[in-house]
Protein backbone atom coordinates (compact mmCIF):
# COMPACT_ATOMS: atom_id res chain seq x y z
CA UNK A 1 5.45 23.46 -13.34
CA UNK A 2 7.38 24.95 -10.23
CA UNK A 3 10.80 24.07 -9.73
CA UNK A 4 13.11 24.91 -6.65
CA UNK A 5 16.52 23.83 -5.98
CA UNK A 6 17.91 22.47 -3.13
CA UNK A 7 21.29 21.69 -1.82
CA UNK A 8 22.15 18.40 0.44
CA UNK A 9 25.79 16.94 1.40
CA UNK A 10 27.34 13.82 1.17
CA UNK A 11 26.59 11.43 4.65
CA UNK A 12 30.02 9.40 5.65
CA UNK A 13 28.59 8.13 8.88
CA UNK A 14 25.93 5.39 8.93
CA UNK A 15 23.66 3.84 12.09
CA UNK A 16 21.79 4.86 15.00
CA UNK A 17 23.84 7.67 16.76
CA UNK A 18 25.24 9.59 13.85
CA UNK A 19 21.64 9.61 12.65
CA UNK A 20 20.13 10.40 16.50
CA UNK A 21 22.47 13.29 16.32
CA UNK A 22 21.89 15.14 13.26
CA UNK A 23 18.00 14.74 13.75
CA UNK A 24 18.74 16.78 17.25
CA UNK A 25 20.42 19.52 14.80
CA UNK A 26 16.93 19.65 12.92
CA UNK A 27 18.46 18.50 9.70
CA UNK A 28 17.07 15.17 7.94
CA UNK A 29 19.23 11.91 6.75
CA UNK A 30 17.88 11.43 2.93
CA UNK A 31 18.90 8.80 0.12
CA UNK A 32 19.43 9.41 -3.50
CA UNK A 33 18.08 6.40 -6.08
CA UNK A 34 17.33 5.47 -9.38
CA UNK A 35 16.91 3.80 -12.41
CA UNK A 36 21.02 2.88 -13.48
CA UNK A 37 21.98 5.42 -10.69
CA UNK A 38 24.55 3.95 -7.86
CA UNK A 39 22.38 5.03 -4.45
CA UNK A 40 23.91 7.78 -2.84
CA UNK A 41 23.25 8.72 1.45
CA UNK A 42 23.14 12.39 1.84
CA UNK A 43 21.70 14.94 4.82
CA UNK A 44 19.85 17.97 4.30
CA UNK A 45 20.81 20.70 6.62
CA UNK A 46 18.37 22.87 8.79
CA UNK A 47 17.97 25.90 7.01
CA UNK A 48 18.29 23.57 3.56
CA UNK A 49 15.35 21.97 5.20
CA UNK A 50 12.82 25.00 4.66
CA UNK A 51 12.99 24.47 0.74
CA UNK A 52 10.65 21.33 1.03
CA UNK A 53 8.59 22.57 4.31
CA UNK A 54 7.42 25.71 1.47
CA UNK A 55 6.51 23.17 -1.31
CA UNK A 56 5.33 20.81 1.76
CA UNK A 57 7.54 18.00 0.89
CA UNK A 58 5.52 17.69 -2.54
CA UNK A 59 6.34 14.64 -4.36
CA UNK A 60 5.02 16.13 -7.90
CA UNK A 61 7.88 19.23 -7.45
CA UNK A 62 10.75 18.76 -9.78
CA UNK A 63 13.75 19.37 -7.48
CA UNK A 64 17.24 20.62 -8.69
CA UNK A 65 19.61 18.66 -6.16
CA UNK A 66 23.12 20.36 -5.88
CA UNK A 67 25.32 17.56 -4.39
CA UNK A 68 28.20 19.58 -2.41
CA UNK A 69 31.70 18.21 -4.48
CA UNK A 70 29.81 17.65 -7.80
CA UNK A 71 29.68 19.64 -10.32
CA UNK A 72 26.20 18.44 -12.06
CA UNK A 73 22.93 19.00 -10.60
CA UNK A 74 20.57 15.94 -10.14
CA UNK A 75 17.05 16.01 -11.49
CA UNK A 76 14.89 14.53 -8.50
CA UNK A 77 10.97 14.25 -7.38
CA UNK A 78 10.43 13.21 -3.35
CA UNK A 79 9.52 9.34 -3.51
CA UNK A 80 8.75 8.74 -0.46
CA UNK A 81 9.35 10.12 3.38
CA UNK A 82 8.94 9.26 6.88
CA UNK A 83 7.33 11.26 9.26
CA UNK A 84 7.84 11.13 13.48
CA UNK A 85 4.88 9.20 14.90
CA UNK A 86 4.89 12.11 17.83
CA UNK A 87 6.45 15.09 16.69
CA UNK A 88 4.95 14.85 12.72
CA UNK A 89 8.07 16.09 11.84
CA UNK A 90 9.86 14.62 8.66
CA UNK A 91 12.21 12.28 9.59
CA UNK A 92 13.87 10.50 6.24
CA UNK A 93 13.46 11.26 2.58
CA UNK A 94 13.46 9.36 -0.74
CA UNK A 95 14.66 11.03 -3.65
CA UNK A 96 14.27 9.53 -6.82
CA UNK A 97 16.47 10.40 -9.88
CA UNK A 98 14.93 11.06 -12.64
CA UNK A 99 15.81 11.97 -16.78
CA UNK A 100 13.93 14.78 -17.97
CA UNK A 101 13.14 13.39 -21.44
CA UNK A 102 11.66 10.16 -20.28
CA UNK A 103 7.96 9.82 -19.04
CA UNK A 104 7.23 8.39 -15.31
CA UNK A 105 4.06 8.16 -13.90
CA UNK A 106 2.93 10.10 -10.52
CA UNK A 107 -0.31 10.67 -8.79
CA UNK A 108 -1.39 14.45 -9.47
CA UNK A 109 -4.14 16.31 -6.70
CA UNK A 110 -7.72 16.80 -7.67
CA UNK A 111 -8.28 20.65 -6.88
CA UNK A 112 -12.41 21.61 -6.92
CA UNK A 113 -13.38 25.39 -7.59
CA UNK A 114 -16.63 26.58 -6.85
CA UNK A 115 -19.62 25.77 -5.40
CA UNK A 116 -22.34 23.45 -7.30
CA UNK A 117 -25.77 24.20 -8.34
CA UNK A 118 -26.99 21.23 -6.87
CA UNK A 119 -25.35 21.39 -3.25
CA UNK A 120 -27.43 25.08 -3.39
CA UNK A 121 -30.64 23.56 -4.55
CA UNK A 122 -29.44 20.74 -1.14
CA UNK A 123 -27.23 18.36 -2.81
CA UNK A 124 -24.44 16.57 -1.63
CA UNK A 125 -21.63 16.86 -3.25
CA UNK A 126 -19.71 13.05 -2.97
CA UNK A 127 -15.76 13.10 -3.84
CA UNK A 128 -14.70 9.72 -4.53
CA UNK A 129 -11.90 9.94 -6.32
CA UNK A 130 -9.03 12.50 -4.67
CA UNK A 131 -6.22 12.05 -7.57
CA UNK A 132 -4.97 10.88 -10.47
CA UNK A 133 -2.30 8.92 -12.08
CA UNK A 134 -0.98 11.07 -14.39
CA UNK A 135 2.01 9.35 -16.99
CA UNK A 136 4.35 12.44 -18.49
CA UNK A 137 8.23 13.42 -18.69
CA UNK A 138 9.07 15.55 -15.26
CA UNK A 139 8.77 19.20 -16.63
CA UNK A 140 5.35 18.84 -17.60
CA UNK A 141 3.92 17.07 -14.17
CA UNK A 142 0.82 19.52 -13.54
CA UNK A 143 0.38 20.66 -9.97
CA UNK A 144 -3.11 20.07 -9.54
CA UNK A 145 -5.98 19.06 -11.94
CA UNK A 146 -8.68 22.04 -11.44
CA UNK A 147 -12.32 21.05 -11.68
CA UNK A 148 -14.90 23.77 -12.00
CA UNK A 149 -18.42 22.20 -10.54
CA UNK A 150 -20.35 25.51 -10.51
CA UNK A 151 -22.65 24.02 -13.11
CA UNK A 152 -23.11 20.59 -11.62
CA UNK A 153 -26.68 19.97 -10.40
CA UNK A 154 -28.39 17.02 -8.24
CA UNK A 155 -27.37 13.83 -10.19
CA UNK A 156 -24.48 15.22 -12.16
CA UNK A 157 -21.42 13.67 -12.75
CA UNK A 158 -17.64 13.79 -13.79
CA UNK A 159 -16.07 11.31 -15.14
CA UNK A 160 -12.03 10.47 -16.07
CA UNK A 161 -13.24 10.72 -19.72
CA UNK A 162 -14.41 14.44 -18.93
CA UNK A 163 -10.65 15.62 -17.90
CA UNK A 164 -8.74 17.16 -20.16
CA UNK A 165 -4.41 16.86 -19.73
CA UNK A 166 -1.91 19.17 -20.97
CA UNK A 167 -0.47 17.45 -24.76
CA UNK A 168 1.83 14.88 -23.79
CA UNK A 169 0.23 14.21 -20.30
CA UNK A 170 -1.92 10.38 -19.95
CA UNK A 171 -4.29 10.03 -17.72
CA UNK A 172 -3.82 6.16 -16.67
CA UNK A 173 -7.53 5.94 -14.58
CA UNK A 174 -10.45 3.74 -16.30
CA UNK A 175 -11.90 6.41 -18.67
CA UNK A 176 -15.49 4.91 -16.85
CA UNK A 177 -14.54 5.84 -13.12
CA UNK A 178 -16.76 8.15 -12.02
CA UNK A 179 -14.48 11.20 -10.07
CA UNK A 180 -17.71 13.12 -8.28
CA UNK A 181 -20.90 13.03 -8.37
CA UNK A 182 -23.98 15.31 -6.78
CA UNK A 183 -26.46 13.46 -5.11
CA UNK A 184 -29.56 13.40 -3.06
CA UNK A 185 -28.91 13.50 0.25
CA UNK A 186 -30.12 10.49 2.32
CA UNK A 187 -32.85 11.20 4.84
CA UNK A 188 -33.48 8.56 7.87
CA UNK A 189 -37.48 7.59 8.99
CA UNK A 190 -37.02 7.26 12.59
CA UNK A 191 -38.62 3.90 13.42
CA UNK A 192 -42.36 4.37 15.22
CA UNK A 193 -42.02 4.28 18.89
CA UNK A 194 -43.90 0.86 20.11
CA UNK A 195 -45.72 1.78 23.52
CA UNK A 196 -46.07 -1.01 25.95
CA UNK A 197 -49.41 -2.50 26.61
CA UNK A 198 -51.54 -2.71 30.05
CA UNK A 199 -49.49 -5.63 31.82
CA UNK A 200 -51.56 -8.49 33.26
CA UNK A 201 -51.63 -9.04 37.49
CA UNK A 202 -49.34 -11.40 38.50
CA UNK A 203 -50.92 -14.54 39.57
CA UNK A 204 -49.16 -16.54 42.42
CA UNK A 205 -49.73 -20.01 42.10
CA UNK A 206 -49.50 -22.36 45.07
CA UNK A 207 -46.07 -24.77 45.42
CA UNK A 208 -46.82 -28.10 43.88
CA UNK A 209 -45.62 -30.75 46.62
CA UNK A 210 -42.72 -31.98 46.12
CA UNK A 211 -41.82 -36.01 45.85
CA UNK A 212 -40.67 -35.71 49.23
CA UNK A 213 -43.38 -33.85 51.01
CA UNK A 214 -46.38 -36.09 49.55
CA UNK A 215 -44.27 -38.88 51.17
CA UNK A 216 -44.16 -36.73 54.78
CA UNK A 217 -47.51 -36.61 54.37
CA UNK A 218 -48.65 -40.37 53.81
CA UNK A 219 -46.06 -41.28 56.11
CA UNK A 220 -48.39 -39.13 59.20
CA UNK A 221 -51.93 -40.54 57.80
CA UNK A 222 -50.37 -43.82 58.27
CA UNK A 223 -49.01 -43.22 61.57
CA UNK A 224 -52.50 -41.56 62.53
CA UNK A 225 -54.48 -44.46 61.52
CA UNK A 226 -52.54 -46.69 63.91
CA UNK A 227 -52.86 -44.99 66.71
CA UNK A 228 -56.27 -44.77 66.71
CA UNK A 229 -56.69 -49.12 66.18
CA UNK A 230 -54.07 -49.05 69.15
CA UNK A 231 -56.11 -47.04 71.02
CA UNK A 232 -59.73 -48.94 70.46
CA UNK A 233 -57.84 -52.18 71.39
CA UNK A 234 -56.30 -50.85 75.20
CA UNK A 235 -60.27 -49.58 75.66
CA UNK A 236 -61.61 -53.13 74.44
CA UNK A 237 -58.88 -54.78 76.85
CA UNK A 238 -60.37 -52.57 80.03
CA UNK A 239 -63.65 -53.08 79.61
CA UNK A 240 -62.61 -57.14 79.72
CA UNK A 241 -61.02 -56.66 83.03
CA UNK A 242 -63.92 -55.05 84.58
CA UNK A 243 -66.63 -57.68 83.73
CA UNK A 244 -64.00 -60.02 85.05
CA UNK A 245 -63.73 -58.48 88.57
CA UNK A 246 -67.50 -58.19 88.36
């Protein structure tokens, strides 16, 4: 597996503006941890900096970590590592010391070569899983675990239990879980178009009377009626006083 070594200093100062200021240099603030192993702050100056951008910050790259003042190098991989939400620039790294005789477990790339039968023939070639967790000591952590689906065709698939590791490696996965498979692809019927039948005429019905208008109206019958009685009587009454002057 590559290797690459990299050389960091010792950080004194601690907090906010010491920090601030040596992220304006370009250099990154890092920690040093481990299993029995007394956590030690360090920097990693600019143009140490370029070592990780080449391997881009790889966490599965066994790193020889020359400690300025110490006379040992430290075995490390990259835990962990922050990046700016704006810039995307690496802002803080984990490094996590490791023995090279005892086995840790890491998550190792799925790389894909070639181009399958079946996405030829109009496949689709689904990717479900995109790694794997791979248990060995540090020198023998693969780079990449190459998978050659030339042959595949439409309804093919790989399986954990079809990967083979290096002697020593472990692959932790289920042996069942299915890494890839080539399948048909999907087509959507487009639902029919329902067209709109012939619409009916609007009718317009007349306004039902309301409560109140039914009572307008009786009201002007009633009034009607009277008038007329009223009237028939004044007549009756002046006919009486002519036949009395006659």
């Amino acid at each position: 597996m590559e290797r690459v070594e990299l050389t960091v200093e010792k950080r004194e100062e601690m907090g906010k503006g010491p920090v601030g200021r040596l992220r304006k240099a370009k250099s990154i603030p890092a920690i040093i941890y481990g299993k029995k192993f007394t956590p030690i702050n360090v920097k990693i100056d600019n143009k140490n900096v370029m070592v990780l951008k080449k391997i881009d910050y790889s966490e599965n790259t066994l790193i020889s970590l020359i400690l300025k003042g110490a006379s040992d190098k430290l075995s490390v991989l990259i835990k962990d590592f922050q990046i700016h939400p704006l810039t995307e620039e690496v802002v803080h790294i984990d490094f996590i010391n490791v023995s090279l005789t005892d086995k840790i477990k890491v998550k190792v790339p799925i790389h894909l070569k070639g181009e399958a039968e079946g996405v030829k023939a109009g496949g689709i070639l689904e990717s479900i899983l995109k790694d794997l967790d791979i248990e060995c000591v540090p020198t023998a952590i693969p780079e990449s675990i190459e998978i050659d689906v030339t042959a595949l065709k439409v309804g093919d698939n790989i399986h954990v239990s079809d990967i083979a590791v290096p002697v020593g490696s472990k692959i932790l996965n289920p042996e069942k879980d299915v890494i890839l498979s080539i399948v048909v692809p999907v087509v959507e019927e487009e639902a029919a178009a329902v067209e709109p039948g012939p619409t009916e005429p609007e009718v317009i019905k007349e306004k039902p009377k309301t409560e109140e208008g039914k009572e307008e109206g009786a009201k002007e019958g009633k009034e009607g009626k009277e008038g007329k009685e009223e009237k028939k009587k004044e007549e009756k009454k002046d006919e009486k006083k002519k036949d009395d002057k006659k």
